[in-house]
Protein backbone atom coordinates (compact mmCIF):
# COMPACT_ATOMS: atom_id res chain seq x y z
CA UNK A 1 171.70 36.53 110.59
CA UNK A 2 171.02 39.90 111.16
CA UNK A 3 173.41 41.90 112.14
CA UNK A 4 172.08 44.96 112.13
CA UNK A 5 169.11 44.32 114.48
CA UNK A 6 171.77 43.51 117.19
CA UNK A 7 173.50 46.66 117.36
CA UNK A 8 172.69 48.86 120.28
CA UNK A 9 169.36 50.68 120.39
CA UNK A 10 170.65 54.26 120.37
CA UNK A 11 172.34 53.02 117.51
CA UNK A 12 169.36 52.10 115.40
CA UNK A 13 167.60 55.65 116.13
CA UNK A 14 170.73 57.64 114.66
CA UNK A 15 169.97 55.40 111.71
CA UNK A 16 166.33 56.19 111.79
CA UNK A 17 167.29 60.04 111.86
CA UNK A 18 169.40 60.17 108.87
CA UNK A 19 165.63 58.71 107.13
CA UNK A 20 162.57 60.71 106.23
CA UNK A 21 159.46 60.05 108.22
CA UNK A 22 157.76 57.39 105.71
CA UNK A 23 161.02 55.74 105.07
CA UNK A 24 161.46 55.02 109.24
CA UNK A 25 157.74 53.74 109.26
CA UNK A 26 158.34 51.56 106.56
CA UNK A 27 161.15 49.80 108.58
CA UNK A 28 158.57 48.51 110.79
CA UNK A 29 158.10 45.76 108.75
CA UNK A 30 161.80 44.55 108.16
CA UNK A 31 161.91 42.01 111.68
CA UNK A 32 160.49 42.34 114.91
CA UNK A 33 163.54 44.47 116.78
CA UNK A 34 162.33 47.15 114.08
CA UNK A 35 159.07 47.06 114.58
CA UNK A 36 158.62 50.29 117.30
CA UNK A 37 162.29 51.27 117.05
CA UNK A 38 161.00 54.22 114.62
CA UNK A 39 158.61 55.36 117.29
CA UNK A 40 161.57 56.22 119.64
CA UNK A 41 164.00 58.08 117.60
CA UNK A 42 164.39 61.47 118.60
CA UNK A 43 163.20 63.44 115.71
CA UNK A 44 160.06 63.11 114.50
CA UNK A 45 158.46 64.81 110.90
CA UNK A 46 155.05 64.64 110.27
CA UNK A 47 153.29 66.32 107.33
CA UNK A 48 149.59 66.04 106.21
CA UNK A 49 150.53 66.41 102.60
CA UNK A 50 152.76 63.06 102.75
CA UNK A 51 151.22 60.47 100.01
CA UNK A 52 149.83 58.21 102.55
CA UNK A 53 148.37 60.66 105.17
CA UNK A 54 146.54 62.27 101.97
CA UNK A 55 142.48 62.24 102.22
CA UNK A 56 143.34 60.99 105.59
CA UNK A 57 142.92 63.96 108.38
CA UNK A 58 141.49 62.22 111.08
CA UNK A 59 144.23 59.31 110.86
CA UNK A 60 146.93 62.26 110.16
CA UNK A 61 146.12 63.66 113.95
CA UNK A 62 145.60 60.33 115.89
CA UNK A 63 149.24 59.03 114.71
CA UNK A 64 150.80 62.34 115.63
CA UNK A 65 148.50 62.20 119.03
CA UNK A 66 149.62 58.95 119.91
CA UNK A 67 153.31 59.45 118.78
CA UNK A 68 153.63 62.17 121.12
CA UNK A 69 151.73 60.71 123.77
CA UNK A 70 153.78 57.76 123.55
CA UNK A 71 157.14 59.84 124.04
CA UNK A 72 155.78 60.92 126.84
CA UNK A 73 154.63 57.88 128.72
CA UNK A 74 158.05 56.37 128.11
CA UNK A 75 159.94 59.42 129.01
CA UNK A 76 161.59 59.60 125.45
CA UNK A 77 163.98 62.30 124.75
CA UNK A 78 162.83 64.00 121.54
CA UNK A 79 165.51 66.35 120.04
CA UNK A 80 163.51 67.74 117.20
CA UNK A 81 160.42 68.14 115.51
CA UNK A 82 159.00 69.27 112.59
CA UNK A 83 155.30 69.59 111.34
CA UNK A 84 153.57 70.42 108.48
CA UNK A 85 150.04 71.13 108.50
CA UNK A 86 147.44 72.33 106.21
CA UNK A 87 144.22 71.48 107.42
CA UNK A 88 142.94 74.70 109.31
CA UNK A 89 141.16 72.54 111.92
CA UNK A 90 143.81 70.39 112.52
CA UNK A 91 145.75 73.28 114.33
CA UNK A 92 143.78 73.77 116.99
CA UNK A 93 145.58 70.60 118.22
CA UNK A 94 148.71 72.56 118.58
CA UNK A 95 146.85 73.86 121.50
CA UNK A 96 147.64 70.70 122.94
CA UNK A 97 150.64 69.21 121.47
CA UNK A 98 152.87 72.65 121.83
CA UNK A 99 153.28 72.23 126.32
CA UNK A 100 153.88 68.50 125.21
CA UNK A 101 156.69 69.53 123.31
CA UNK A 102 158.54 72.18 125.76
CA UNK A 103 158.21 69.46 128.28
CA UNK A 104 159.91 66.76 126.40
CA UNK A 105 163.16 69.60 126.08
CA UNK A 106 162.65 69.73 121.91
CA UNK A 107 165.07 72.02 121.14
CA UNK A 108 164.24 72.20 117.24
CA UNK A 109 160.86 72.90 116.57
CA UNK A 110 160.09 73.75 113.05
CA UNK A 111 156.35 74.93 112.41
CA UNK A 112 154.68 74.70 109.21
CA UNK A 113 151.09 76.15 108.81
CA UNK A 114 150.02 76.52 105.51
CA UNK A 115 146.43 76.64 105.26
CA UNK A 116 144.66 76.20 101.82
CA UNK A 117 141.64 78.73 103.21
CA UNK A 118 142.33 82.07 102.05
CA UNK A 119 141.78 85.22 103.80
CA UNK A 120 138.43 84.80 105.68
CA UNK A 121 139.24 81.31 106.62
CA UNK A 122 142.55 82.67 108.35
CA UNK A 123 143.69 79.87 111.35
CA UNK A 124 144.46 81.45 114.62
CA UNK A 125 147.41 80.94 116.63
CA UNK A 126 147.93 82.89 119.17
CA UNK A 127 149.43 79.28 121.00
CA UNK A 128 152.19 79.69 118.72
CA UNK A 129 153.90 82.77 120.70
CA UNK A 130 154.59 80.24 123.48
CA UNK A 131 156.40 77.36 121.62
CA UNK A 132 159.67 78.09 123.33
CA UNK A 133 162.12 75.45 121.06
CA UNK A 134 160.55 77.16 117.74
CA UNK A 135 163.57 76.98 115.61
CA UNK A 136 162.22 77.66 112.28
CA UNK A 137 158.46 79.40 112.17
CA UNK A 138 156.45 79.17 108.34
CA UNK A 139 152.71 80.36 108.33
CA UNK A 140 150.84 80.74 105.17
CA UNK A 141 147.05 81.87 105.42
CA UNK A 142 147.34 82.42 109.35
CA UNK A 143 146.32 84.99 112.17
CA UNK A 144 148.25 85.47 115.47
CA UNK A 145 145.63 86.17 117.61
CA UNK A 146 145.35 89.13 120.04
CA UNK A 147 145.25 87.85 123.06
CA UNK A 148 149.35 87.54 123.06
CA UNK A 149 151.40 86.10 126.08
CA UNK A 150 153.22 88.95 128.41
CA UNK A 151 156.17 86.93 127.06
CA UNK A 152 156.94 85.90 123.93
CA UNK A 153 160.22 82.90 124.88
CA UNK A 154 161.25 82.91 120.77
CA UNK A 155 165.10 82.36 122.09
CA UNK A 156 166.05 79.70 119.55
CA UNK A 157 164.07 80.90 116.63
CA UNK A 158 166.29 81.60 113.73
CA UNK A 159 164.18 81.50 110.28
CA UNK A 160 160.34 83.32 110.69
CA UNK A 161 158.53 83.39 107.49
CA UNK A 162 154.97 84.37 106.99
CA UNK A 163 152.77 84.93 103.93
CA UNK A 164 149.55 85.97 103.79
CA UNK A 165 149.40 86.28 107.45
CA UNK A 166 147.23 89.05 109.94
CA UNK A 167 149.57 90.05 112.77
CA UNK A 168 149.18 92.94 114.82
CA UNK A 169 151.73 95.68 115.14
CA UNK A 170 152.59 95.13 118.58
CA UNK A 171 153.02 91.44 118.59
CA UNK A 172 154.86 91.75 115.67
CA UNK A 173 157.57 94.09 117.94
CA UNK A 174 157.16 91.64 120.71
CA UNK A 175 158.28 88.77 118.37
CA UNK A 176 161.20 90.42 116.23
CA UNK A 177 162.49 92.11 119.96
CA UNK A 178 162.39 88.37 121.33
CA UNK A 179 164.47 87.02 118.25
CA UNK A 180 168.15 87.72 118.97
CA UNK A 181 169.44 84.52 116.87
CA UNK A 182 166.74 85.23 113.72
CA UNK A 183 169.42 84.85 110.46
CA UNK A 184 165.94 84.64 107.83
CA UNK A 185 163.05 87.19 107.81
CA UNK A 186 160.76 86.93 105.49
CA UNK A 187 157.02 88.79 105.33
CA UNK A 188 154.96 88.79 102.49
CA UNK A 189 151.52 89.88 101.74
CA UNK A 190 151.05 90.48 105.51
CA UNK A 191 148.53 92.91 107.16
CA UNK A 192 148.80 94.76 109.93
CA UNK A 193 152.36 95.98 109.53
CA UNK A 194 153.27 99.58 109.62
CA UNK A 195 157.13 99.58 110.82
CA UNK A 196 159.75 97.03 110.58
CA UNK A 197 163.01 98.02 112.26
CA UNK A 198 165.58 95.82 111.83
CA UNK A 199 168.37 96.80 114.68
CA UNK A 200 171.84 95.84 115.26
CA UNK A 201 171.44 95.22 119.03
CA UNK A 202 168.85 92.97 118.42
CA UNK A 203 169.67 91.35 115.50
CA UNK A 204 173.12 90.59 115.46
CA UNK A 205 172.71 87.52 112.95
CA UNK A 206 170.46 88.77 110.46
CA UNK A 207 171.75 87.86 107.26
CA UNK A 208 168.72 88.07 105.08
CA UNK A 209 165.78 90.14 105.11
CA UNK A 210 162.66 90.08 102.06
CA UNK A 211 159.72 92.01 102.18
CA UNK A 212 157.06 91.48 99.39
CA UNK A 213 153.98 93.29 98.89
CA UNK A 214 152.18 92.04 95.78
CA UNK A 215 149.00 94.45 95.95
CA UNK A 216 150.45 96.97 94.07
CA UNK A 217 149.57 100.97 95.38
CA UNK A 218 148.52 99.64 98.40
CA UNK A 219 147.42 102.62 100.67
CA UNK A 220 148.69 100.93 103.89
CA UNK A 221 152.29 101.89 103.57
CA UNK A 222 155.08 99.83 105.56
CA UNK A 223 158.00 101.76 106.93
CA UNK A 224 161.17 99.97 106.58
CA UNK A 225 164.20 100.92 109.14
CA UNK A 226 167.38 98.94 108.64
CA UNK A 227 170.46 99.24 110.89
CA UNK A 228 171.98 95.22 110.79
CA UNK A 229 175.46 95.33 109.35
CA UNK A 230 175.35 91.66 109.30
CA UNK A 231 172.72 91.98 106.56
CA UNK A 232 174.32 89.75 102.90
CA UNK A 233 170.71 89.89 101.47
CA UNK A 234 167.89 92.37 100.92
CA UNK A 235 165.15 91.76 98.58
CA UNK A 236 162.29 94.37 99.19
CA UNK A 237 158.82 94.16 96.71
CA UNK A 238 156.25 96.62 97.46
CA UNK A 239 155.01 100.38 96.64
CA UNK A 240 155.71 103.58 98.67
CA UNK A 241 158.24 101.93 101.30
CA UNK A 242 160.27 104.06 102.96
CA UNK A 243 164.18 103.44 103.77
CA UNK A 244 165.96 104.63 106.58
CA UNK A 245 169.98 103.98 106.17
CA UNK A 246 172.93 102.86 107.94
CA UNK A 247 175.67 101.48 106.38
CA UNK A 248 175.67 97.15 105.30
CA UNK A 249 179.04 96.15 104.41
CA UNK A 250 178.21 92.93 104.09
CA UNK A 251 175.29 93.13 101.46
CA UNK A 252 176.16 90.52 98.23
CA UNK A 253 172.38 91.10 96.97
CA UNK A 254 170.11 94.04 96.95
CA UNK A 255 166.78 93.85 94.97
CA UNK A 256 164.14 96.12 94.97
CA UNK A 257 161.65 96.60 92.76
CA UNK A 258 157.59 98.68 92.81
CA UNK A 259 159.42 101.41 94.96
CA UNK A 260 158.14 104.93 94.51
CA UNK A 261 160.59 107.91 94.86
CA UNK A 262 157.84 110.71 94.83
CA UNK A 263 157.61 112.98 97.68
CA UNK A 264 154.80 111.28 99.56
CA UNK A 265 156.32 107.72 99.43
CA UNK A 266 159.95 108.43 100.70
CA UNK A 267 160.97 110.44 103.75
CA UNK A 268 163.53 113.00 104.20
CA UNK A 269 166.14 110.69 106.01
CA UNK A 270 169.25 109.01 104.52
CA UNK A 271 169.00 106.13 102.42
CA UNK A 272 170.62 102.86 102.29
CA UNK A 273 173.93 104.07 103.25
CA UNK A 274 176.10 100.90 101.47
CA UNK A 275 179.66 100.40 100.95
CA UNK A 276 179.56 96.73 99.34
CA UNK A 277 181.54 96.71 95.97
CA UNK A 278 180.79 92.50 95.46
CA UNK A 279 176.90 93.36 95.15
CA UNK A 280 174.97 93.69 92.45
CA UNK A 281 172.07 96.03 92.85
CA UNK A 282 169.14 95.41 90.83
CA UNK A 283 166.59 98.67 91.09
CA UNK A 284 162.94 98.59 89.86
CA UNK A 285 161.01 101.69 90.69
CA UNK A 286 157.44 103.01 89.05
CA UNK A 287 157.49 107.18 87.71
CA UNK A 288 153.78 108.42 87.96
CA UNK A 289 152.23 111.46 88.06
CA UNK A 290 151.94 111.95 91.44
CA UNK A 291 155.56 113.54 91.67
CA UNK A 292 154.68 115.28 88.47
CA UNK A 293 155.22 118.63 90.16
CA UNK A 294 158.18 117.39 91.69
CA UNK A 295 160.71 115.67 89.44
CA UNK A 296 163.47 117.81 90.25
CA UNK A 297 162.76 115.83 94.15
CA UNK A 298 162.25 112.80 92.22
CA UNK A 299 165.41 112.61 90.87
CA UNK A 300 167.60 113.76 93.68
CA UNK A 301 166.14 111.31 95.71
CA UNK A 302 167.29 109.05 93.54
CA UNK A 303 170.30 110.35 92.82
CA UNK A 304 170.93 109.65 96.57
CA UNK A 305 169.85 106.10 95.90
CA UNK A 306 172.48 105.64 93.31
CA UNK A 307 175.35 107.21 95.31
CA UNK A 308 174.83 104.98 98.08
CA UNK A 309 174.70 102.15 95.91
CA UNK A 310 177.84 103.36 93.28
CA UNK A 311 180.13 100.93 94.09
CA UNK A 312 177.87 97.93 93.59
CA UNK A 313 177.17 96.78 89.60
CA UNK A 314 174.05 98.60 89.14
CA UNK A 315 170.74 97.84 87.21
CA UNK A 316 168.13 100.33 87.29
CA UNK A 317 164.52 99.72 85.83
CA UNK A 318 162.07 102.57 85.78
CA UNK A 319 158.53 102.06 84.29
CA UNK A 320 157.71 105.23 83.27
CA UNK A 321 153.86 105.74 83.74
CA UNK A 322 153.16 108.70 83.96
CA UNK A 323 150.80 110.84 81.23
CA UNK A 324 152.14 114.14 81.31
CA UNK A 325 155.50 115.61 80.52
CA UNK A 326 157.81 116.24 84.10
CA UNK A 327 159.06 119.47 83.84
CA UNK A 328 162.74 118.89 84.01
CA UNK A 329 165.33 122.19 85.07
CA UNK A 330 168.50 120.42 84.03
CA UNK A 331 170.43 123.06 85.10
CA UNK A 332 169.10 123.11 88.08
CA UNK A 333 169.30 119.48 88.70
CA UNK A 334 172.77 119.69 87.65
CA UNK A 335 173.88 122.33 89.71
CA UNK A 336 171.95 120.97 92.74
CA UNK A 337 173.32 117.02 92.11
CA UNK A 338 176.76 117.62 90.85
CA UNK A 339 178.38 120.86 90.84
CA UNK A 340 176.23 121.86 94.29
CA UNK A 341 176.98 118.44 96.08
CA UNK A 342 180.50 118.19 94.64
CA UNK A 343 178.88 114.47 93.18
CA UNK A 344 180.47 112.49 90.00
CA UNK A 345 177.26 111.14 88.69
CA UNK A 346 177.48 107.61 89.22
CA UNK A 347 177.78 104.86 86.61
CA UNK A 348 174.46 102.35 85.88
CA UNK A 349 175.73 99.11 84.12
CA UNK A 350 172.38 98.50 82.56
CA UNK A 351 169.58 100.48 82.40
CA UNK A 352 165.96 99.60 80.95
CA UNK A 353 163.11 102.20 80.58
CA UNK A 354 159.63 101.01 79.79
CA UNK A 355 158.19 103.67 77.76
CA UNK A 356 154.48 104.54 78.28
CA UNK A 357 154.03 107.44 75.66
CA UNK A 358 157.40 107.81 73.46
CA UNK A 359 156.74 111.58 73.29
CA UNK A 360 157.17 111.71 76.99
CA UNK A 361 160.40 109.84 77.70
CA UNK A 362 162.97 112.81 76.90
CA UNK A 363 162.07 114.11 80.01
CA UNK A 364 162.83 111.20 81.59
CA UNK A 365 165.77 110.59 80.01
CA UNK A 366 167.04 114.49 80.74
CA UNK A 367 166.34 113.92 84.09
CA UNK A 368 168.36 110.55 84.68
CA UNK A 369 171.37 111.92 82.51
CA UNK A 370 172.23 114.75 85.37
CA UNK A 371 172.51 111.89 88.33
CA UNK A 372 173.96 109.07 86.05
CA UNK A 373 175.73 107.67 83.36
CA UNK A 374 174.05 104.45 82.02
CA UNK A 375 176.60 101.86 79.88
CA UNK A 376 173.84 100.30 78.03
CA UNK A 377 169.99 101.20 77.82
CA UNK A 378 166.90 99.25 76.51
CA UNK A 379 163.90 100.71 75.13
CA UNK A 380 161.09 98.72 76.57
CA UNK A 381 157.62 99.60 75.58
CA UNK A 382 154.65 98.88 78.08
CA UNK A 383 151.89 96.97 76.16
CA UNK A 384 153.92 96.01 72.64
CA UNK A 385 153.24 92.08 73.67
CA UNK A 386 150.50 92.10 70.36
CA UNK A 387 152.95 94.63 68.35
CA UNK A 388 154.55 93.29 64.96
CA UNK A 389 158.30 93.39 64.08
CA UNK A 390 157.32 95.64 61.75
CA UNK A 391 155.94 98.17 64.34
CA UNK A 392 159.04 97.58 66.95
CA UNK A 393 161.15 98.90 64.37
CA UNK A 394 159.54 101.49 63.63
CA UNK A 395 159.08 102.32 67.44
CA UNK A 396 162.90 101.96 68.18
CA UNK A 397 163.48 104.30 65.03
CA UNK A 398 161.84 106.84 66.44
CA UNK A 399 163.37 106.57 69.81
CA UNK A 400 166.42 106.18 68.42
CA UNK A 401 166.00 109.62 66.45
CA UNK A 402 164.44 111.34 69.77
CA UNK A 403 167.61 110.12 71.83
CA UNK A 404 170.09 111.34 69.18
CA UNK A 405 168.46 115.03 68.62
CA UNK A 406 168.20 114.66 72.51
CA UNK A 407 171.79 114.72 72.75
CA UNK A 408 172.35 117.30 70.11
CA UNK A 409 170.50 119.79 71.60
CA UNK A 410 170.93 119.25 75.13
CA UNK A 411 172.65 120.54 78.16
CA UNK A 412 176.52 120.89 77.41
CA UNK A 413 177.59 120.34 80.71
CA UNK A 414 175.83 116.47 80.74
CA UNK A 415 176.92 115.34 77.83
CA UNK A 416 180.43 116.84 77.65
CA UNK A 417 181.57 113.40 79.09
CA UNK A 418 180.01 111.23 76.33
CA UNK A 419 182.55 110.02 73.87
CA UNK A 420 180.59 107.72 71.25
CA UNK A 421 177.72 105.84 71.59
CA UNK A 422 176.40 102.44 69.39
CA UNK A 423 172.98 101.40 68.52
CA UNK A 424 173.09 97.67 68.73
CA UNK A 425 170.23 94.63 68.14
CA UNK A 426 169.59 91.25 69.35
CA UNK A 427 170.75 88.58 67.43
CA UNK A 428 168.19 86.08 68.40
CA UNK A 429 170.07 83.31 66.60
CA UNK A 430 173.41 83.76 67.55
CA UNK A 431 172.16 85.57 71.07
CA UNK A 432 174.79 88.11 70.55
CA UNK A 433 174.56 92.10 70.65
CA UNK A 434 175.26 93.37 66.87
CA UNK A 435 176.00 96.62 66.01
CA UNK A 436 173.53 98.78 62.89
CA UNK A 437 173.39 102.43 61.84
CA UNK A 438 169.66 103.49 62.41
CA UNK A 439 168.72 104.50 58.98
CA UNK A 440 169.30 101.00 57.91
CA UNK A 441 167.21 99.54 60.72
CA UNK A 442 164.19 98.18 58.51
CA UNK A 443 166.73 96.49 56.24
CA UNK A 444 167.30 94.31 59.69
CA UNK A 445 166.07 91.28 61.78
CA UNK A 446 165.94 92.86 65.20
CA UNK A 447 163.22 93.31 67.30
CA UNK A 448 164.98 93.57 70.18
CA UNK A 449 167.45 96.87 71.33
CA UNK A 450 169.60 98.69 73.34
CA UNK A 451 172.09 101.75 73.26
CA UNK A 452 175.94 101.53 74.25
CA UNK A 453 177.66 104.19 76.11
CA UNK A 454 180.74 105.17 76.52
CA UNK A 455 181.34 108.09 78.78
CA UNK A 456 185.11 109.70 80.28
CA UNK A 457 186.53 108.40 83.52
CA UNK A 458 186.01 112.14 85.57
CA UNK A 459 186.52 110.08 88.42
């Protein structure tokens, strides 16, 4: 007998909801009870990419037509719904199957467009802004319209992501100022932006924010204004952004990475003002020439960065690109950072430089030893991907002999605090940091290196 086809109806659909959408269709077949019990429970997930709806568009929208349809003639409740599409002409069905939803009650709408058409094949939605039980809102390849609603009823929507996706500036404010429950924001590759302010009166459960901008240089800069304590995770990709602080107390993970500190790519305002010692901060910023004639800028900017950030682990990454030497004043930039702000410079756990021309990165170097105090650095050199072992030696020899004739000669008052330093390689075998004097390098295996530091507690 079976016993589970005589338990209650409402039962059966809490069965059907712990299942994925092809395993409850596939119980259609196990007696008759079962046979439209899957076409009642009350959450449905449909998705054009599933294995049997593949090839198979047309049949794809009539069984999501007629499910809904069906809900409706029967007066179903249905709870939640999620939907996956990828077809560009399937959406303009959501013109139709959105009203359904808010009158049905969904409360958990989760949207997934994610078009295969790239840029000039862009699906628009403007239908979208009035899906009231949006939950959870994904659009790849998408654009919002312009003809946006005087209202935009985004009350429950708690995780927006888009990618790749044309939204104008003021729907954009009309959609983060209607999102008071939003914990997930995440933009990439999106045009149309020019500010993102993230504010604690309206976003009072923000706990992670990314911004990505993969066109590197990109002349349309994005201002970036962040005041959300509740912030744990900021991961911001993208050139020339510019931060406006308050303090986060609750960041555990801070990443960014193509940020230029030049003075036409950050403003005069406060940084991230941030007072979380569990993070670890991971920095990645490009040096050009554009700041040439304004390193000492450069670097206190900087500087400010790394304050804010000192009692986070740090990792800073600088690609150094540019082609002519930046005229460094130490004393000036010591004065001015330390002595002038009453500053301890602030210790970087690991710090990597990717050396353009080696005759250039002393100046670099000079510049980052009056606002820091690095543990461990690696030489990096931009194109050595074709280089021998032979010539990596050779390279880190003569960095190697730069840094150490660096410190000789240099400004007392940095390196007063330095108390011995160790030129170490990668053991590639035993994937362990070993210890060599440089003028035995070439009697060596390493390819790979890095400098130990170890500077005085002034603090």
């Amino acid at each position: 007998m079976d016993m589970l086809s005589e338990l209650p109806k409402e039962i059966l659909q809490r069965i059907l909801c712990l299942l994925s959408q092809e395993e409850a269709v596939r119980t259609s077949v196990l007696s008759k009870p079962w046979r439209y019990i899957w076409r009642t429970r009350p959450n449905l997930v449909f998705s054009d990419n599933d294995n049997y709806f593949r090839g198979k568009e047309q049949e794809f929208l009539s069984v999501v037509d007629e499910t809904l349809r069906g809900y409706l003639d029967q007066g179903l409740r249905l709870e939640e719904f999620h939907l996956h599409m990828s077809n560009h002409v399937s959406v303009s069905l959501l013109d139709k199957w959105i009203p359904k939803l808010v009158s049905m009650g969904v409360n958990d709408f989760r949207l997934y467009v994610l078009s295969k058409h790239e840029v000039d094949g862009m699906v628009d939605l403007p239908v979208v802004l009035k899906a009231e039980p949006l939950t959870l809102l994904w659009l790849y390849n998408c654009d919002l319209g312009r003809n946006i609603p005087e209202n935009i009823p985004f009350v429950r929507l708690e995780v927006l992501r888009l990618h790749n996706v044309s939204i104008e500036q003021e729907i954009f404010d009309k959609v983060i100022s209607s999102c008071a429950l939003l914990a997930s924001m995440w933009f990439q590759d999106c045009k149309g932006l020019t500010t993102i302010k993230l504010e604690t009166k309206l976003h009072k459960h923000l706990k992670q924010f990314i911004f990505i901008n993969d066109v590197t240089y990109q002349k349309d800069d994005c201002s970036i204004e962040i005041n959300a304590p509740t912030l744990e995770k900021v991961k911001i990709f993208g050139s020339k952004i510019r931060f406006h602080g308050r303090e986060l107390s609750n960041i555990k993970s801070l990443y960014l990475a193509n940020v230029e500190i030049a003075i036409n790519s950050v403003e005069r305002s406060p940084v991230l003002c941030i007072d979380a010692p569990k993070m670890e901060s991971n920095l990645k910023l490009y040096m050009r020439d554009d700041g040439a004639n304004d390193a000492q800028s450069w670097f206190l900017r900087l500087s400010a960065l790394l304050r804010d950030l000192r009692r986070s682990e740090i990792t800073l990454h600088i690609f150094h690109l540019a082609r002519f030497g930046l005229q460094i004043e130490e004393d000036i930039l010591v004065r001015d950072n330390i002595n002038g702000g009453n500053y301890n410079p602030v210790v970087v756990e690991n710090f990597r430089l990717e050396i353009g021309q080696l005759s250039l990165f002393p100046y670099v170097l000079s510049g980052l030893f009056c606002i820091c105090r690095p543990r461990k650095i690696s030489p990096q050199w931009l194109g050595k991907g074709t280089w021998t072992d032979e010539r990596k030696q050779k390279e880190a020899g003569e960095f190697f002999g730069k840094f150490t004739k660096m410190i000789e000669n240099g400004n007392r008052e940095i390196w007063r605090d330095l108390e011995g330093l160790t030129f170490e390689g990668l053991d590639e075998i035993r994937l362990e940091w070993q210890p060599f004097e440089v003028m035995k390098l070439l009697e060596t295996e390493f390819t790979e290196f890095r400098i130990r530091m170890k500077w005085s507690d002034r603090d």
